[in-house]
Protein backbone atom coordinates (compact mmCIF):
# COMPACT_ATOMS: atom_id res chain seq x y z
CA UNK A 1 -31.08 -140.37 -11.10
CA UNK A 2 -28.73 -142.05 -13.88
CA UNK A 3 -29.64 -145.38 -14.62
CA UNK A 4 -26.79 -148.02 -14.69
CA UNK A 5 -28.83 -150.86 -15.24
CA UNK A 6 -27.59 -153.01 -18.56
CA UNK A 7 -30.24 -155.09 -21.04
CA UNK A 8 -29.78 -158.36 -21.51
CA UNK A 9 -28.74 -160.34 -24.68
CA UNK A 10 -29.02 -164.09 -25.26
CA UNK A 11 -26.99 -166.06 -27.73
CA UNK A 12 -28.55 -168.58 -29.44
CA UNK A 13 -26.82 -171.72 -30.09
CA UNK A 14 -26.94 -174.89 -32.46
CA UNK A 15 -26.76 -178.14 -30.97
CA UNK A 16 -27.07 -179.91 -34.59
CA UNK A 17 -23.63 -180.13 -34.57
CA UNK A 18 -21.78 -181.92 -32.68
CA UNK A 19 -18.15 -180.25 -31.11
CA UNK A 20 -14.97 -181.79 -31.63
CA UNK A 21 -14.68 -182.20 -27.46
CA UNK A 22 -17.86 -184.59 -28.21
CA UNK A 23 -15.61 -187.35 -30.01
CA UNK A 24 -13.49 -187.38 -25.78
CA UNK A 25 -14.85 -190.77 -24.15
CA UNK A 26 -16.42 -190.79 -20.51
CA UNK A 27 -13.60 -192.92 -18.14
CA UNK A 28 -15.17 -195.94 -16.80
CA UNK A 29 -15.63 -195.62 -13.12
CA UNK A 30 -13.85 -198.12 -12.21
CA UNK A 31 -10.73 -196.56 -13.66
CA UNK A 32 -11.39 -193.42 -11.70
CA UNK A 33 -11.25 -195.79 -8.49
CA UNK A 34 -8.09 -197.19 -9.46
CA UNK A 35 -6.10 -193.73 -10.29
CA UNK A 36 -7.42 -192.55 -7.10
CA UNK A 37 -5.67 -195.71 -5.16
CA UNK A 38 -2.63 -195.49 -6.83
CA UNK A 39 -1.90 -191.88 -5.98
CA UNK A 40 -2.96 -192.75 -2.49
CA UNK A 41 -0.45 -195.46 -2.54
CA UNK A 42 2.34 -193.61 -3.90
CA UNK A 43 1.54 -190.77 -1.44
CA UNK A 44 1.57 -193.12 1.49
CA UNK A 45 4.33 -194.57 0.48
CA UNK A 46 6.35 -191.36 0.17
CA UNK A 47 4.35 -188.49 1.81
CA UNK A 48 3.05 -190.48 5.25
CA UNK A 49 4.47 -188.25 8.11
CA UNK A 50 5.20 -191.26 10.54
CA UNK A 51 6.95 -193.02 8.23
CA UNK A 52 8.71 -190.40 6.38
CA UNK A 53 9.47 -188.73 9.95
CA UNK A 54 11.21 -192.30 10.83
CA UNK A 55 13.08 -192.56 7.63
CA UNK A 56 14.33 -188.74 8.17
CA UNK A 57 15.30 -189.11 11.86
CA UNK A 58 17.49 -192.42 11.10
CA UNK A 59 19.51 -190.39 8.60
CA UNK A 60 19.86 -187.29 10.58
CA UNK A 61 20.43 -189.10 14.14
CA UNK A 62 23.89 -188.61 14.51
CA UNK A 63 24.17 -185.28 12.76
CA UNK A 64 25.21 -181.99 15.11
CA UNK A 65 24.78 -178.33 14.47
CA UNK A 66 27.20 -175.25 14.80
CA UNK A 67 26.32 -172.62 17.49
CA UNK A 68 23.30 -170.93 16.06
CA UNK A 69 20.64 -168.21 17.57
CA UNK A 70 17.52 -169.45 18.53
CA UNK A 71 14.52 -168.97 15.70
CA UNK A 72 10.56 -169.99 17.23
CA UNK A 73 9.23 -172.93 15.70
CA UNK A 74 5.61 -173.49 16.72
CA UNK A 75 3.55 -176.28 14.98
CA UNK A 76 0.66 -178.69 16.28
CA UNK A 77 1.93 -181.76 13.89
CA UNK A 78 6.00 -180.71 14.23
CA UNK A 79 8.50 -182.95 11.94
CA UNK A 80 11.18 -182.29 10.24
CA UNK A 81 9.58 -181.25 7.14
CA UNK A 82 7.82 -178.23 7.99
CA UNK A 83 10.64 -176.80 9.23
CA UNK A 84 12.77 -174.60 7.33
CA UNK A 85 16.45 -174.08 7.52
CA UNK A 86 17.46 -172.01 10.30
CA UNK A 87 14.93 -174.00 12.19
CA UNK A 88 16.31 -176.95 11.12
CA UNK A 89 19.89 -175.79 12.12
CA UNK A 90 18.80 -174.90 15.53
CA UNK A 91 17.23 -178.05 16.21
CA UNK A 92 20.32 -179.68 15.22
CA UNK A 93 22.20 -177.58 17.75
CA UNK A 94 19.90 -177.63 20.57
CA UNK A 95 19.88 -181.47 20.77
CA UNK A 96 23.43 -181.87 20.20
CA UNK A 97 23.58 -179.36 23.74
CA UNK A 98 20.75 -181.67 25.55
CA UNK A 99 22.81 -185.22 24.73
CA UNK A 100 25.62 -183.40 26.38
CA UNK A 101 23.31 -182.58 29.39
CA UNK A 102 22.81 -178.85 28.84
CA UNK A 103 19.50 -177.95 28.34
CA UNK A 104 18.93 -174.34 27.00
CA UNK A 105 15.45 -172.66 26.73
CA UNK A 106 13.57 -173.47 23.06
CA UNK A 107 10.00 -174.08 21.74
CA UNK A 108 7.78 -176.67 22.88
CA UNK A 109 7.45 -178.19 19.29
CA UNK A 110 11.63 -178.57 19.18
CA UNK A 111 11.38 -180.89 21.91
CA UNK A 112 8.29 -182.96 20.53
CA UNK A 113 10.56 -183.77 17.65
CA UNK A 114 13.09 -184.86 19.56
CA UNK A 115 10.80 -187.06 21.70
CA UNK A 116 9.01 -188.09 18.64
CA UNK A 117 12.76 -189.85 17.87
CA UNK A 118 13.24 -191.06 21.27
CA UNK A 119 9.59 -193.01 21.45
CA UNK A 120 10.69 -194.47 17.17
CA UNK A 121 13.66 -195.64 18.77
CA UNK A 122 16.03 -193.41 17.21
CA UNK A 123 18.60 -191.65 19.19
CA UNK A 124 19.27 -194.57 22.28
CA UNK A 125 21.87 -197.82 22.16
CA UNK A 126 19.11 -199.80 24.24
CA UNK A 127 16.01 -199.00 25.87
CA UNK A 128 16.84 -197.74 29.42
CA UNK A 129 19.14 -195.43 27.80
CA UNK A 130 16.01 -194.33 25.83
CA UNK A 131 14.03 -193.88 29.07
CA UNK A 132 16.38 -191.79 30.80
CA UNK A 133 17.00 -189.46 27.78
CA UNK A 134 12.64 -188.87 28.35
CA UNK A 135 12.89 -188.65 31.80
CA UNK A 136 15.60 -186.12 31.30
CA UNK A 137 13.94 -183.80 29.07
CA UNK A 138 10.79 -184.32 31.07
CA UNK A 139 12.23 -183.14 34.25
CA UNK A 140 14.41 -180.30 33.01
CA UNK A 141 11.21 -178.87 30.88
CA UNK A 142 8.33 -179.58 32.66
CA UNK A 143 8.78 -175.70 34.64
CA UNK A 144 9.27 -174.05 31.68
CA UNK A 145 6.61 -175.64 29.76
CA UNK A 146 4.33 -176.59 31.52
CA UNK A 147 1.98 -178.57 28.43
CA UNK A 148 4.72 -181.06 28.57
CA UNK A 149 2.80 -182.66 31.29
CA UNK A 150 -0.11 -183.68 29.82
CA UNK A 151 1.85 -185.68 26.89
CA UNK A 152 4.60 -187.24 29.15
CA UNK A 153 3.00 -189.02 31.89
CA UNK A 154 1.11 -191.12 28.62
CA UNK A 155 3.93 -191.47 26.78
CA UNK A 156 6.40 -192.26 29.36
CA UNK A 157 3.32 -195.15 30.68
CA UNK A 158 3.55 -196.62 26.77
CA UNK A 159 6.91 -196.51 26.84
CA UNK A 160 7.90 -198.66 29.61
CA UNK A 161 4.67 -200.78 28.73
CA UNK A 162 6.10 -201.11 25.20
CA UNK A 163 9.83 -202.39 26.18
CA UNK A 164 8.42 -204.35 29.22
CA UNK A 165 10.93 -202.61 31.09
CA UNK A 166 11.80 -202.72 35.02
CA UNK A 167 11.62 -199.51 35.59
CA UNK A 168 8.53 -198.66 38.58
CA UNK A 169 5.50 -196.82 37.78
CA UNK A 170 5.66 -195.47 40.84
CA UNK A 171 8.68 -193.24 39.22
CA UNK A 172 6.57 -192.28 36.38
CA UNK A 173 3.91 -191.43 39.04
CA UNK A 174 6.06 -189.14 41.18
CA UNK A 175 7.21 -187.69 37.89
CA UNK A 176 3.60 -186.85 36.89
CA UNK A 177 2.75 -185.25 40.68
CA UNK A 178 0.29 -188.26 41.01
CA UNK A 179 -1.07 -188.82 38.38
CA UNK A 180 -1.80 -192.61 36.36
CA UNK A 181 -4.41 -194.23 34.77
CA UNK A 182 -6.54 -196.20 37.02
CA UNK A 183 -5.81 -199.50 35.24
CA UNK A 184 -2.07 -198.94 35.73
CA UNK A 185 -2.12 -197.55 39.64
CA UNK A 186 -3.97 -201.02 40.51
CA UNK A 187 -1.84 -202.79 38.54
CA UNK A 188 1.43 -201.41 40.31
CA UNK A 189 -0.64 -201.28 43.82
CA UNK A 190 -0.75 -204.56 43.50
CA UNK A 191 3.07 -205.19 42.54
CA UNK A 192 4.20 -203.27 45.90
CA UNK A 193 2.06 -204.95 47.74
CA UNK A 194 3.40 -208.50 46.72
CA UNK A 195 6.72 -207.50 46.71
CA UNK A 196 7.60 -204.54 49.00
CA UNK A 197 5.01 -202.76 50.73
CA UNK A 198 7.03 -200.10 52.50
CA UNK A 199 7.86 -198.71 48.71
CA UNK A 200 3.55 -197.75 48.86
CA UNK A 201 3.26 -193.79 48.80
CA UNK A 202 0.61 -191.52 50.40
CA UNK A 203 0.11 -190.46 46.07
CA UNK A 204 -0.69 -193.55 45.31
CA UNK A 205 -3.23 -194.39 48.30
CA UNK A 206 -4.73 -191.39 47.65
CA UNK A 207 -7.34 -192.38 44.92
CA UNK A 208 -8.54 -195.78 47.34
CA UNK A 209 -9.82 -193.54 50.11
CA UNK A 210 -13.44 -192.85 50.65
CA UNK A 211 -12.83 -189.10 50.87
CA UNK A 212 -10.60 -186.40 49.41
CA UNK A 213 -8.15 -186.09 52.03
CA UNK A 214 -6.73 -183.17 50.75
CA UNK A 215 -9.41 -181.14 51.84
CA UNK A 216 -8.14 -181.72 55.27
CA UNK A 217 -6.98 -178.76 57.25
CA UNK A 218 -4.20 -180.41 58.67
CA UNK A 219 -3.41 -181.92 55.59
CA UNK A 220 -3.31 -178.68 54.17
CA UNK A 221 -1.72 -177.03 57.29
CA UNK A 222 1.59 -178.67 57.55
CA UNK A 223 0.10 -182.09 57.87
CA UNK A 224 0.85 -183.37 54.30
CA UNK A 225 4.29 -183.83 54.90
CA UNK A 226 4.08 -185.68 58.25
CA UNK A 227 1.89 -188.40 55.80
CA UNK A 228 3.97 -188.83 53.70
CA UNK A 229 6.55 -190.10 55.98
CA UNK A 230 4.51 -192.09 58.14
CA UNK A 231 1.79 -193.56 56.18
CA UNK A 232 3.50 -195.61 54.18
CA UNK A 233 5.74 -197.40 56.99
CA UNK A 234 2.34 -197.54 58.80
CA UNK A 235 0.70 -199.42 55.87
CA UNK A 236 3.58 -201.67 55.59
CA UNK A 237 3.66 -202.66 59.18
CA UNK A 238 -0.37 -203.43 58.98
CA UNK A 239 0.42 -205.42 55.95
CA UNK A 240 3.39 -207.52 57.68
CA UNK A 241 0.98 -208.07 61.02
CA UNK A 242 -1.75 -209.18 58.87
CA UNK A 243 0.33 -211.74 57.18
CA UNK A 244 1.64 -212.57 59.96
CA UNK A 245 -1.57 -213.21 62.16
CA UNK A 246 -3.76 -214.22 59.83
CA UNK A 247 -1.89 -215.27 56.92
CA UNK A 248 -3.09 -212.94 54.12
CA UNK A 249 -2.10 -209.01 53.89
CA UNK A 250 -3.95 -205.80 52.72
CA UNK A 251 -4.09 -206.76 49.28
CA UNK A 252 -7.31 -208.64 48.88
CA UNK A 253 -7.73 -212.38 47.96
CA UNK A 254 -9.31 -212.41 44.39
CA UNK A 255 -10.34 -215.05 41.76
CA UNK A 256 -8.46 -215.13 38.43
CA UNK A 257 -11.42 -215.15 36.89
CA UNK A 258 -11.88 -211.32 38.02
CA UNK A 259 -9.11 -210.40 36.44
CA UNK A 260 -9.39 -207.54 33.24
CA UNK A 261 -7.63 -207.28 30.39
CA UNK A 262 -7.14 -203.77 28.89
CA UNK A 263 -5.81 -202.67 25.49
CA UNK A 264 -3.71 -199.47 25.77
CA UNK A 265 -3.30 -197.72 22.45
CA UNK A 266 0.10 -196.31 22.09
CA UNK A 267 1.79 -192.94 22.07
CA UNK A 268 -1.51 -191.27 21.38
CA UNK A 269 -1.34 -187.63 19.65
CA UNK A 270 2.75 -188.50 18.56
CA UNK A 271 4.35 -188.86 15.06
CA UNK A 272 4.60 -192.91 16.10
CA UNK A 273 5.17 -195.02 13.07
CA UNK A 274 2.92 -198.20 14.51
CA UNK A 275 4.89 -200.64 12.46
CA UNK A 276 7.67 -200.50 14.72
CA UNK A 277 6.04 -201.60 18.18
CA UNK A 278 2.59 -202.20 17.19
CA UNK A 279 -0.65 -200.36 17.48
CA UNK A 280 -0.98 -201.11 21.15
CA UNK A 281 -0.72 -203.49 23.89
CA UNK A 282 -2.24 -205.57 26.06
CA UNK A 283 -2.19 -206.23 29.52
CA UNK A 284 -4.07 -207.86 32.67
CA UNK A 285 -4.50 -206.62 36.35
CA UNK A 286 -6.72 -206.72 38.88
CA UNK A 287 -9.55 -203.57 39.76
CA UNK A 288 -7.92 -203.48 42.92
CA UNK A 289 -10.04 -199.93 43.68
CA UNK A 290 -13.51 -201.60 43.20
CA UNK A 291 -12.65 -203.82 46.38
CA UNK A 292 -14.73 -202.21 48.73
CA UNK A 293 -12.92 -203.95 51.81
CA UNK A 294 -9.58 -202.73 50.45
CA UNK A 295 -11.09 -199.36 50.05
CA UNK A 296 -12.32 -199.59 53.51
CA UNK A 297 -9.21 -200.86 55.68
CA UNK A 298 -6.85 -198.42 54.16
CA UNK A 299 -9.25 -195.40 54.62
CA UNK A 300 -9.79 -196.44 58.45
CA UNK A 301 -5.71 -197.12 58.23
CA UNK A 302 -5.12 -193.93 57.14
CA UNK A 303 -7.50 -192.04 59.91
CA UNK A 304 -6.41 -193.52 62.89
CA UNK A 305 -2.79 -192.87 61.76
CA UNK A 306 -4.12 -188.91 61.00
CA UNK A 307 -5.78 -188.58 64.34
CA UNK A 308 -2.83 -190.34 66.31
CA UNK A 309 -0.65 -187.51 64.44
CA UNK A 310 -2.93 -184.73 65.08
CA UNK A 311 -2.87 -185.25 68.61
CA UNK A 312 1.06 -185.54 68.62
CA UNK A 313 1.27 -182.41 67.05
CA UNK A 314 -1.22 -180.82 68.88
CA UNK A 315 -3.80 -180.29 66.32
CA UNK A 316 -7.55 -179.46 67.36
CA UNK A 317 -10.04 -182.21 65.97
CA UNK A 318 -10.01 -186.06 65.49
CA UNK A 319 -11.44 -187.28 62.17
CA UNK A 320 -15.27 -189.29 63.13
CA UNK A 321 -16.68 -192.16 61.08
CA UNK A 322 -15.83 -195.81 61.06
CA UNK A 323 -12.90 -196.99 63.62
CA UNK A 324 -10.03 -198.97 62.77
CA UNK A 325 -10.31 -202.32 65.05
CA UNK A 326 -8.54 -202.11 68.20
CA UNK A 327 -5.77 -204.43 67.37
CA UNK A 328 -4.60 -202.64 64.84
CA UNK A 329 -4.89 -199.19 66.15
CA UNK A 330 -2.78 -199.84 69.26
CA UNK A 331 0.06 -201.43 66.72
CA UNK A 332 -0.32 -198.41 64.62
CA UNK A 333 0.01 -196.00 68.53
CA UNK A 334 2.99 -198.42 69.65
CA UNK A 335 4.55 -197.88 66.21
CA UNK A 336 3.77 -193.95 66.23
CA UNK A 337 5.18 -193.51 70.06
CA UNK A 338 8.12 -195.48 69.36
CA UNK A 339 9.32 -193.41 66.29
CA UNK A 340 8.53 -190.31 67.92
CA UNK A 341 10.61 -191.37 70.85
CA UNK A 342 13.61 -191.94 68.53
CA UNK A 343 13.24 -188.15 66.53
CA UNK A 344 13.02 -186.62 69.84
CA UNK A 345 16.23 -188.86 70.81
CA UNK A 346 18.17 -187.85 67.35
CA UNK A 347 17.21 -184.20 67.79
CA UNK A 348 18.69 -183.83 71.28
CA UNK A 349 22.06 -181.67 71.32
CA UNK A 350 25.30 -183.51 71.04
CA UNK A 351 27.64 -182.76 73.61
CA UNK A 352 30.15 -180.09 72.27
CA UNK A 353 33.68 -181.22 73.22
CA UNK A 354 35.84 -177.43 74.24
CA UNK A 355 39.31 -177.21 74.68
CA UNK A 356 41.18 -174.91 77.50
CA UNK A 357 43.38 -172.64 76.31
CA UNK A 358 44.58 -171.81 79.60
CA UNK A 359 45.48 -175.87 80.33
CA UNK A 360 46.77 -176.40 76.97
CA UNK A 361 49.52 -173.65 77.54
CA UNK A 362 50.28 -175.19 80.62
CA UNK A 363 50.36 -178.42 79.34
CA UNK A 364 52.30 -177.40 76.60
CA UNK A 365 55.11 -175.55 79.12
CA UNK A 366 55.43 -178.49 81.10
CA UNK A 367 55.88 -180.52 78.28
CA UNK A 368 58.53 -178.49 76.92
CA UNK A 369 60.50 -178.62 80.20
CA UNK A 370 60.34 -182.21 80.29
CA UNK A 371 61.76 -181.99 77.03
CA UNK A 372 64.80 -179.90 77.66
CA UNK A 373 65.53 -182.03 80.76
CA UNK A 374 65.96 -185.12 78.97
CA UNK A 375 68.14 -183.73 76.14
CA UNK A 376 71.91 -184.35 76.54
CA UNK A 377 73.98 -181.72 74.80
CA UNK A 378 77.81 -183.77 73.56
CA UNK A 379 79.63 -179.97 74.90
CA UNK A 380 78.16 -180.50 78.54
CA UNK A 381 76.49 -183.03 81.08
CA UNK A 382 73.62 -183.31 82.32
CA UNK A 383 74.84 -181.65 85.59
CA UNK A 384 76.02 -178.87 84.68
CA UNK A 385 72.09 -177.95 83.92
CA UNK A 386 70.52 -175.86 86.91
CA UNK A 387 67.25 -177.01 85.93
CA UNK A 388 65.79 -175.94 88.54
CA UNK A 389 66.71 -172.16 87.69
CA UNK A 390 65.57 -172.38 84.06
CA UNK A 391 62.68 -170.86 83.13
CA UNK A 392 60.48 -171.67 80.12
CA UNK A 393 58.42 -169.09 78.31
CA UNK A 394 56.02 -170.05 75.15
CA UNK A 395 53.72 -167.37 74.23
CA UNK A 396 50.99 -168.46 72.84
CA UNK A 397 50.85 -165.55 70.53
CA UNK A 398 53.67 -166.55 68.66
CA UNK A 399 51.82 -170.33 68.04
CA UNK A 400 50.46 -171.02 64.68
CA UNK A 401 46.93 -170.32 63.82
CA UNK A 402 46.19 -173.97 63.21
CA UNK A 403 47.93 -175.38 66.51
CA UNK A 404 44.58 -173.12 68.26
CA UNK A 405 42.16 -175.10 67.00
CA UNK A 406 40.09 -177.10 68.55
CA UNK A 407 41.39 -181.25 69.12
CA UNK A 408 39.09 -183.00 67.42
CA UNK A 409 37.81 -185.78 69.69
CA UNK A 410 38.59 -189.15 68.25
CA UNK A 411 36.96 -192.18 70.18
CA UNK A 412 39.53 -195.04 70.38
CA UNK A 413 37.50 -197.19 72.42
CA UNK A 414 35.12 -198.12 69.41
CA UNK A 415 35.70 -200.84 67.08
CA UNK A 416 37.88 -198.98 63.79
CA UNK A 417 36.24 -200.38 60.19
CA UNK A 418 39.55 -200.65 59.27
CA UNK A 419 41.11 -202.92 61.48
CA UNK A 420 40.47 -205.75 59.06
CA UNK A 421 37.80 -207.58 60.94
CA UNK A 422 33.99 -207.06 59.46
CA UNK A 423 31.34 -207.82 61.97
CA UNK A 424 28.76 -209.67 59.98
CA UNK A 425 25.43 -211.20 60.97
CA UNK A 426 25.91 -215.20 60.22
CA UNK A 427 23.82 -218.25 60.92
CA UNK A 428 24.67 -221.66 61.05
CA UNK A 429 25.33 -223.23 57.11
CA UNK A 430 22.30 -225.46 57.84
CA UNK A 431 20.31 -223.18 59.41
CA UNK A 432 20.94 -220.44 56.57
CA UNK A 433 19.33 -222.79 54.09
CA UNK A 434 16.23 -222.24 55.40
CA UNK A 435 16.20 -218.77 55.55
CA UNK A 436 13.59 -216.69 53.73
CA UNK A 437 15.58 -214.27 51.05
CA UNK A 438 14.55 -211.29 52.87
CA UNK A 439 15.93 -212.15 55.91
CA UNK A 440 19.92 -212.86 54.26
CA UNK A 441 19.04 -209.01 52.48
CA UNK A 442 18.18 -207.51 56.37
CA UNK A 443 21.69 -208.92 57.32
CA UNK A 444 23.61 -207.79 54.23
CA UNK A 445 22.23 -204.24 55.37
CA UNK A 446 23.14 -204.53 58.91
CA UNK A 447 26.35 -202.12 59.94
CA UNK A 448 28.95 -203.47 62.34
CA UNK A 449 27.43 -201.99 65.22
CA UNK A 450 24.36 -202.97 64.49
CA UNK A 451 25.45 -207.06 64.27
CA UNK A 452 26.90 -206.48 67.72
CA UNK A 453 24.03 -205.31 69.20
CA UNK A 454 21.85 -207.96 67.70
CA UNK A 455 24.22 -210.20 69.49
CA UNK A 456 23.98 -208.55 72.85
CA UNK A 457 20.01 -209.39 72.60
CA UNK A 458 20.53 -212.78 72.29
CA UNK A 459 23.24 -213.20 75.25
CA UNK A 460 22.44 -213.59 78.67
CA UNK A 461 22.70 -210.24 80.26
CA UNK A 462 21.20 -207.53 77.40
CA UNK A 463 20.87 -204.69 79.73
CA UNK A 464 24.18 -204.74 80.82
CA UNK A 465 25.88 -205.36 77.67
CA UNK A 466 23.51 -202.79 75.53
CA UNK A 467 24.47 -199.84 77.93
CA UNK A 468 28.00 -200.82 77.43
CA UNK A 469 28.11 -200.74 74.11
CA UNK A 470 26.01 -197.68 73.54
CA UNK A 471 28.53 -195.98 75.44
CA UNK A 472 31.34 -197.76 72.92
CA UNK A 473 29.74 -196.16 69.98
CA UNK A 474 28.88 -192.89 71.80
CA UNK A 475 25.18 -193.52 71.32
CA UNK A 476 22.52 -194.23 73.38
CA UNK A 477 20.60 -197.76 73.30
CA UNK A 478 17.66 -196.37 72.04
CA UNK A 479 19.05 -195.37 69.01
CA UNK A 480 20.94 -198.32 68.07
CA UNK A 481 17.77 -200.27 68.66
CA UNK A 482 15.44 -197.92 66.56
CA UNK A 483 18.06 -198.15 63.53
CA UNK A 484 18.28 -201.72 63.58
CA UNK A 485 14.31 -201.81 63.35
CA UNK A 486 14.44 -199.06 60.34
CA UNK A 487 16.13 -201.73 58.53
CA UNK A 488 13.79 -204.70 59.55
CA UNK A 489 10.81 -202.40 58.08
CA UNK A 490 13.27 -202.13 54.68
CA UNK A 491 13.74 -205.54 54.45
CA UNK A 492 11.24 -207.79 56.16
CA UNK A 493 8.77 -205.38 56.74
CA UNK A 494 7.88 -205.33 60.05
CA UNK A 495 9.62 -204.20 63.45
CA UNK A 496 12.45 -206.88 64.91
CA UNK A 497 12.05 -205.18 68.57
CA UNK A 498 9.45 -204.37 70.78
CA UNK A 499 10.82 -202.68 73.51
CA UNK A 500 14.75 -204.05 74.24
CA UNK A 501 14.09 -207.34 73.23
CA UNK A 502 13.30 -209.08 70.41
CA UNK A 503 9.77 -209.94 69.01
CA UNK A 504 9.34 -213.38 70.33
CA UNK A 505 7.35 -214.33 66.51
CA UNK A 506 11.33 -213.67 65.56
CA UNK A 507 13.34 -214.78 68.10
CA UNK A 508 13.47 -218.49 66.70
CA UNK A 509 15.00 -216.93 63.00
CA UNK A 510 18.15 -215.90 65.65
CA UNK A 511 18.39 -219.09 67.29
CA UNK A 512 21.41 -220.87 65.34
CA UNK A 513 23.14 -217.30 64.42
CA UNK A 514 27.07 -217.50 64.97
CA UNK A 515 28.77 -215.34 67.77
């Protein structure tokens, strides 16, 4: 077997001498330090992604590209710089299509840069414009990419926290199928509740119940959608009744002292250059879930309203556990029956009006003899006519398509809107002072025929009058009724009639109205 194995040599050296590298000085540490800084410094200055990404977008913001074909671009940190030049092009195109409205298919990390400008406030003339341009992409992307998701609903959340804007949570909620942060959900609970509670969605309830409800078979099985129509007017018309009655509503009394403050750090996981809107923000609300009465009333709220629905649509099994307190569930069984009446009402068949072919054409004949009888020719009198020898034929073949049609029916015993004279709901100038705001908004919303029938309630024969003008408008009092207290729950929250008559807790509000 060969042997490949080498010997070893060693050099020997003379450290008597010293070598002419010797004579280089050590650098202080210190200076080391400072070098170090410096180049940090410059490359912050220059090199920082946020901040170079903000300078970038502000000189490229208006800038639009040619048609182009599509090239992928996939990066976790995208900017402008590590794109390269067909990239770049693309991008330029692509958002020059999506501020017209068009939004073509691309790469997730094209549309982070473009958010990216949106959030540094580049790209928007104020910041609603700025909110609707996320929205936008959010809505028209969130199918196709579905990761959008999980960036957007905290983003979108900083964003209208950042600009203190108007806009309702609840929007970003329904946006993000559900979803916001606990601190935020009680925060915005508790706006709807102070201001309007029939704007409260079965999403939003969903996290202060007790139990998962959608584990539910008949939530599952069809039942889902009858919620969601009918629990929030429910909760709003518990709400009203509890104010009313005993002077404070679901939303649970609460010492200032138990309120929290929470510091929300901003556009987390985005190129966000923090010296534009800070770091984060603060804000205060109320643990509105950690009420355990609150957590309580609307979970018993929300099963009696499930059971009286179940057994409506004849649904085997009745949720068991704690009962909501009799009171309240008969309001919540009047409320249910009554709006049940009025579907069943607005789903019956409208009469079809049909037109007789056979009694038009005679109609028609008769008319044209009339016609001819009364038309004086200047060659001969009227006697020399032997009317009663003429015959007149119209064959109804020969009539145009259009004259075969159906006559629409036109009701001219009902009030026209434009006859110059609006019907409004009015109270006395003194009297009006003293209304509550929401009361002067339920009468803005009130149509014509609605006004009149709020004046047939208050005159002296309602049964009479009602029936009369039901059959005016073509209705049936029932109806006109029901919509009248679909805009009471808009706008004062609660119903205005019980029955045909007015709620006597309201009937004092209509005392001084004008006729």
């Amino acid at each position: 077997m060969k042997d490949n194995s080498r010997q070893l040599e060693f050099m020997e050296i003379d450290l008597s001498e010293e070598p002419e590298t010797a004579a280089v000085p050590v650098p202080d540490r210190s200076t080391i330090v400072q070098s170090a800084h410096d180049t940090m410094q410059h490359r912050g200055g220059i090199l920082s992604s946020e901040k170079r990404f903000v300078e970038e977008a502000k000189q490229w913001a208006e800038m639009e590209g040619g048609v182009c074909p599509w090239v992928p671009f996939m990066s976790y940190w995208p900017t402008y710089g590590v794109m390269n030049e067909v990239q770049r092009k693309w991008y330029m195109f692509w958002r020059k299509e999506v501020r017209q409205g068009r939004y073509p298919d691309t790469d997730l990390s094209y549309l982070f840069v473009h958010i990216y400008e949106l959030i540094n406030g580049i790209g928007w003339q104020n910041p609603q414009d700025g909110y609707d341009q996320l929205k936008q992409l959010w809505v028209n992307y969130r199918e196709r990419l579905p990761q959008l998701n999980i960036y957007m609903q905290e983003w979108m959340v900083d964003y209208v926290l950042v600009h203190q804007m108007e806009v309702s949570l609840s929007e970003v909620m329904g946006l993000s199928d559900g979803y916001l942060p606990a601190e935020m959900l009680d925060m915005e609970l508790q706006r709807i509740l102070q201001d309007k509670a029939s704007h409260i969605s079965l999403n939003m309830l969903q996290r202060y119940y007790d139990y998962d409800i959608t584990l539910s078979k008949f939530y599952r099985d069809g039942g889902k959608e009858v919620m969601e129509q009918y629990i929030p007017r429910v909760m709003a018309l518990v709400d009203s009744y509890l104010e009313r009655t005993r002077q404070v509503g679901l939303l649970p009394e609460w010492d200032p002292n138990d309120e929290r403050t929470v510091e929300r750090i901003l556009f987390r996981k985005a190129v966000y250059d923090d010296s534009i809107y800070g770091r984060s923000v603060s804000f205060r609300y109320m643990p509105i879930g950690e009420q355990a009465h609150f957590v309580q009333m609307v979970t018993r709220i929300y099963r009696c309203t499930e059971n009286k629905l179940r057994e409506r649509l004849g649904f085997r099994g009745r949720l068991r556990g704690q009962t909501l307190e009799p009171e309240l569930a008969n309001l919540i069984e009047r409320y249910l029956d009554k709006a049940y009446a009025t579907e069943q009402a607005e789903a019956m068949e409208q009469p079809v009006i049909r037109i007789d072919t056979e009694k038009l054409a005679s109609l028609q004949q008769e008319s044209e003899y009339v016609r001819l009888a009364l038309t004086i020719e200047d060659d001969s009198t009227f006697e020399d006519k032997d009317v009663n020898s003429t015959t007149i034929e119209i064959n109804l073949a020969s009539v145009p398509e259009e004259s075969k049609e159906p006559v629409p029916f036109v009701d001219d015993t009902a009030p026209s809107e434009a006859s110059g004279k609006s019907v409004l709901l009015q109270w006395d100038e003194s009297a009006e002072a003293d209304l509550d705001e929401e009361w002067l908004l339920f009468a803005k919303e009130l149509s014509p025929q609605q006004v009149q029938t709020i004046h047939v309630l208050l005159g002296a024969s309602p049964d009479t009058e009602l029936m009369r003008l039901a059959e005016q408008y073509g209705t049936m009092p029932t109806l006109l009724l029901d919509e009248i207290n679909d805009v009471a729950m808009e706008t004062i929250g609660d119903l205005l009639i019980d029955g045909d008559r007015i709620v006597p807790d309201y009937i004092d509000v209509f005392e001084h109205v004008k006729r």
